[in-house]
N, C-alpha and C. Protein backbone atom coordinates (compact mmCIF):
# COMPACT_ATOMS: atom_id res chain seq x y z
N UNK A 1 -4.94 -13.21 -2.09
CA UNK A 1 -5.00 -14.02 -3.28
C UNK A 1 -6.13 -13.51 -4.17
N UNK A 2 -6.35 -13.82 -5.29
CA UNK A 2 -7.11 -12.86 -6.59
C UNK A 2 -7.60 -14.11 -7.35
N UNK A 3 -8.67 -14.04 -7.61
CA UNK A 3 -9.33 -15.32 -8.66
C UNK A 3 -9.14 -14.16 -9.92
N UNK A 4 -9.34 -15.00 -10.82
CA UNK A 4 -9.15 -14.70 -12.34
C UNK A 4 -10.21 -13.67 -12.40
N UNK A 5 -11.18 -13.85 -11.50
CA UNK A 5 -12.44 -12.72 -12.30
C UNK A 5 -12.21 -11.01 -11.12
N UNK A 6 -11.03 -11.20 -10.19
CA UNK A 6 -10.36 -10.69 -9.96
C UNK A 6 -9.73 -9.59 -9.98
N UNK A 7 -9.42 -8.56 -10.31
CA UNK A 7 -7.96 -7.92 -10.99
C UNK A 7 -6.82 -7.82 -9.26
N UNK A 8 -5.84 -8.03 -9.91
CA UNK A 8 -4.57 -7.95 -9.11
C UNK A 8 -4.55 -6.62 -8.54
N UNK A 9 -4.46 -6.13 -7.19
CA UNK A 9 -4.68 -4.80 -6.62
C UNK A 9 -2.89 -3.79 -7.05
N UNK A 10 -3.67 -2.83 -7.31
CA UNK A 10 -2.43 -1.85 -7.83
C UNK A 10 -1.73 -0.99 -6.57
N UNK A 11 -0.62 -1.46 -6.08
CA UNK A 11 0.03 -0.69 -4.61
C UNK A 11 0.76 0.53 -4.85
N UNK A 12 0.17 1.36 -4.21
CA UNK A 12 0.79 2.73 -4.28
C UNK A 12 1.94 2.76 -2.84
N UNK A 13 3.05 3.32 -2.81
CA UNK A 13 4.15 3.28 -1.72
C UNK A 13 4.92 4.07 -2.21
N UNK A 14 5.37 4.53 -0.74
CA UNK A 14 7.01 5.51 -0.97
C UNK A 14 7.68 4.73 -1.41
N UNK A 15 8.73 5.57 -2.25
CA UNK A 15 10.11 5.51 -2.90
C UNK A 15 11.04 5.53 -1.50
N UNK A 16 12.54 5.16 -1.65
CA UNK A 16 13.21 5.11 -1.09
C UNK A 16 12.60 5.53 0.03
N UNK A 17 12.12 4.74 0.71
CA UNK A 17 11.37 4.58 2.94
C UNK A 17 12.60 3.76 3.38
N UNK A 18 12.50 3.63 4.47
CA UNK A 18 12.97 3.26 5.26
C UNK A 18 13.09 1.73 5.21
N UNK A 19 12.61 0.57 4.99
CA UNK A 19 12.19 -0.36 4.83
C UNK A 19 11.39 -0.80 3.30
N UNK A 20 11.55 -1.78 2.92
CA UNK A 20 10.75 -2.45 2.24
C UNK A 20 9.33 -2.55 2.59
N UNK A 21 8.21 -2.28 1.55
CA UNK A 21 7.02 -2.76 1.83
C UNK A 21 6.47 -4.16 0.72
N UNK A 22 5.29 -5.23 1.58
CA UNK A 22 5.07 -6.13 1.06
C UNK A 22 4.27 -5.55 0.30
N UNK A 23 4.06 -6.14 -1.20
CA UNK A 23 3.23 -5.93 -2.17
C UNK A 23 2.69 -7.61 -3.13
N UNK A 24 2.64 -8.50 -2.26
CA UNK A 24 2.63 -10.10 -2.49
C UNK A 24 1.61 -10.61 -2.35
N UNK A 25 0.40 -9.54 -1.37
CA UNK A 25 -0.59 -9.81 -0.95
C UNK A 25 -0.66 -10.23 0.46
N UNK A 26 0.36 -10.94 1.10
CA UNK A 26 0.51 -10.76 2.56
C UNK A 26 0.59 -9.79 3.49
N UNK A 27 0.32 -9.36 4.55
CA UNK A 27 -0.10 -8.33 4.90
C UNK A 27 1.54 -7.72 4.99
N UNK A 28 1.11 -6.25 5.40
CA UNK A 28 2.22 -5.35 5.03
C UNK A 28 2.24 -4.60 6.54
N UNK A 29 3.38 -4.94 7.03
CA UNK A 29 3.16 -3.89 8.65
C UNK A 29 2.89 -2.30 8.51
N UNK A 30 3.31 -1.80 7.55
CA UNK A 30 2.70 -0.77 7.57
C UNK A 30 1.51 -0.19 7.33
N UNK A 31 0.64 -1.04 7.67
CA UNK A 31 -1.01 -1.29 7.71
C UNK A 31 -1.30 0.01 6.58
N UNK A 32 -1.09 -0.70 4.88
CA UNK A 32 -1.94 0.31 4.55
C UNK A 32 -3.73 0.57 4.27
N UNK A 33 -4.00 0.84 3.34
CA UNK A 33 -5.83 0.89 3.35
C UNK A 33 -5.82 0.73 2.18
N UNK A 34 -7.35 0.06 2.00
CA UNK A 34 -7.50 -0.26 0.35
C UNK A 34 -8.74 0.94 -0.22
N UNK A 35 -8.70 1.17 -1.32
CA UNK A 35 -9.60 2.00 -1.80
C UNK A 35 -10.26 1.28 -3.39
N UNK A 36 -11.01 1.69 -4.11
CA UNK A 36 -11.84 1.65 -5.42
C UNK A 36 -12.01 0.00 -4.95
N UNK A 37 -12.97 -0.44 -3.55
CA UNK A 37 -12.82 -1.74 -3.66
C UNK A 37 -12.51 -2.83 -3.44
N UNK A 38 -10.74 -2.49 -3.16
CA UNK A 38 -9.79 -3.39 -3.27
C UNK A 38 -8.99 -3.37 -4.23
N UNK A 39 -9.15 -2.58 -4.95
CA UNK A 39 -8.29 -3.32 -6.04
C UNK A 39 -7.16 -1.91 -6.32
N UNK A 40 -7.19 -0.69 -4.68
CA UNK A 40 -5.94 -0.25 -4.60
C UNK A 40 -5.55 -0.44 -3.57
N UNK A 41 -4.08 -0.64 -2.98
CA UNK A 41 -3.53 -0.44 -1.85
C UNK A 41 -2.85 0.86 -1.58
N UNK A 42 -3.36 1.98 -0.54
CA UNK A 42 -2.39 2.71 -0.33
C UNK A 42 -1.53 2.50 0.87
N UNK A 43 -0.46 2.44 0.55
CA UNK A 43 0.78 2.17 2.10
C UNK A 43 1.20 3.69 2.24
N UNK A 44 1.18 3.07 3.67
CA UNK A 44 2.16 4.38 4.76
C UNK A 44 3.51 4.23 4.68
N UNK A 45 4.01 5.22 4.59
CA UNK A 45 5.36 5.51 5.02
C UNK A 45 5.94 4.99 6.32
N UNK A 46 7.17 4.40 6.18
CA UNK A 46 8.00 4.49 7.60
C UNK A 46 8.76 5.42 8.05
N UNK A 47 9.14 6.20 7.36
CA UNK A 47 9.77 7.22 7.60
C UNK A 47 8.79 8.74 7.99
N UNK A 48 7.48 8.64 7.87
CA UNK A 48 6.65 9.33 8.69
C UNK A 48 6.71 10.62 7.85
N UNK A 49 6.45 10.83 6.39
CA UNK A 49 7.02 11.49 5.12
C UNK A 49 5.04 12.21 4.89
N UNK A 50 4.49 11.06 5.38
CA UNK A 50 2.84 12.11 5.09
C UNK A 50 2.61 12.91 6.10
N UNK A 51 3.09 12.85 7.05
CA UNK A 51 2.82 13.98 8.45
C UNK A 51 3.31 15.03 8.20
N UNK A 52 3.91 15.99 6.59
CA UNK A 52 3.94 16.49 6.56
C UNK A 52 3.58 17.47 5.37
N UNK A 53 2.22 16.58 4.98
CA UNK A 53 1.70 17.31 4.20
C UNK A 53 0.55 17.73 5.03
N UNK A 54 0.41 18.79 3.84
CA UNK A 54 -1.04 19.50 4.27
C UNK A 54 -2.12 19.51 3.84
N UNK A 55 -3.31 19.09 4.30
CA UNK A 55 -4.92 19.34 3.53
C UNK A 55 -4.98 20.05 2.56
């Protein structure tokens, strides 16, 4: 939840995955991580699509 003084967190996620991810503020099983804060979410893939990038 976000008070007014707040900003609403901006979710980054795969396109067409496997599943739906929550972006409602309830947690999201695909445990992602927040960065600048909080006020980004990055989500994981279900389809296991970052294991194949490279450094």
């Amino acid at each position: 939840m976000t008070t007014a003084d707040q900003p609403r967190p901006i979710h980054v996620y795969p396109v067409n995955d496997l599943r739906e991810h929550v972006t409602n503020g309830d947690p999201c099983p695909c445990l992602p991580r927040t960065e600048q804060d909080g006020t980004v979410v990055i989500h994981n893939s279900y389809d296991g699509r970052e294991a194949k990038d490279t450094p």
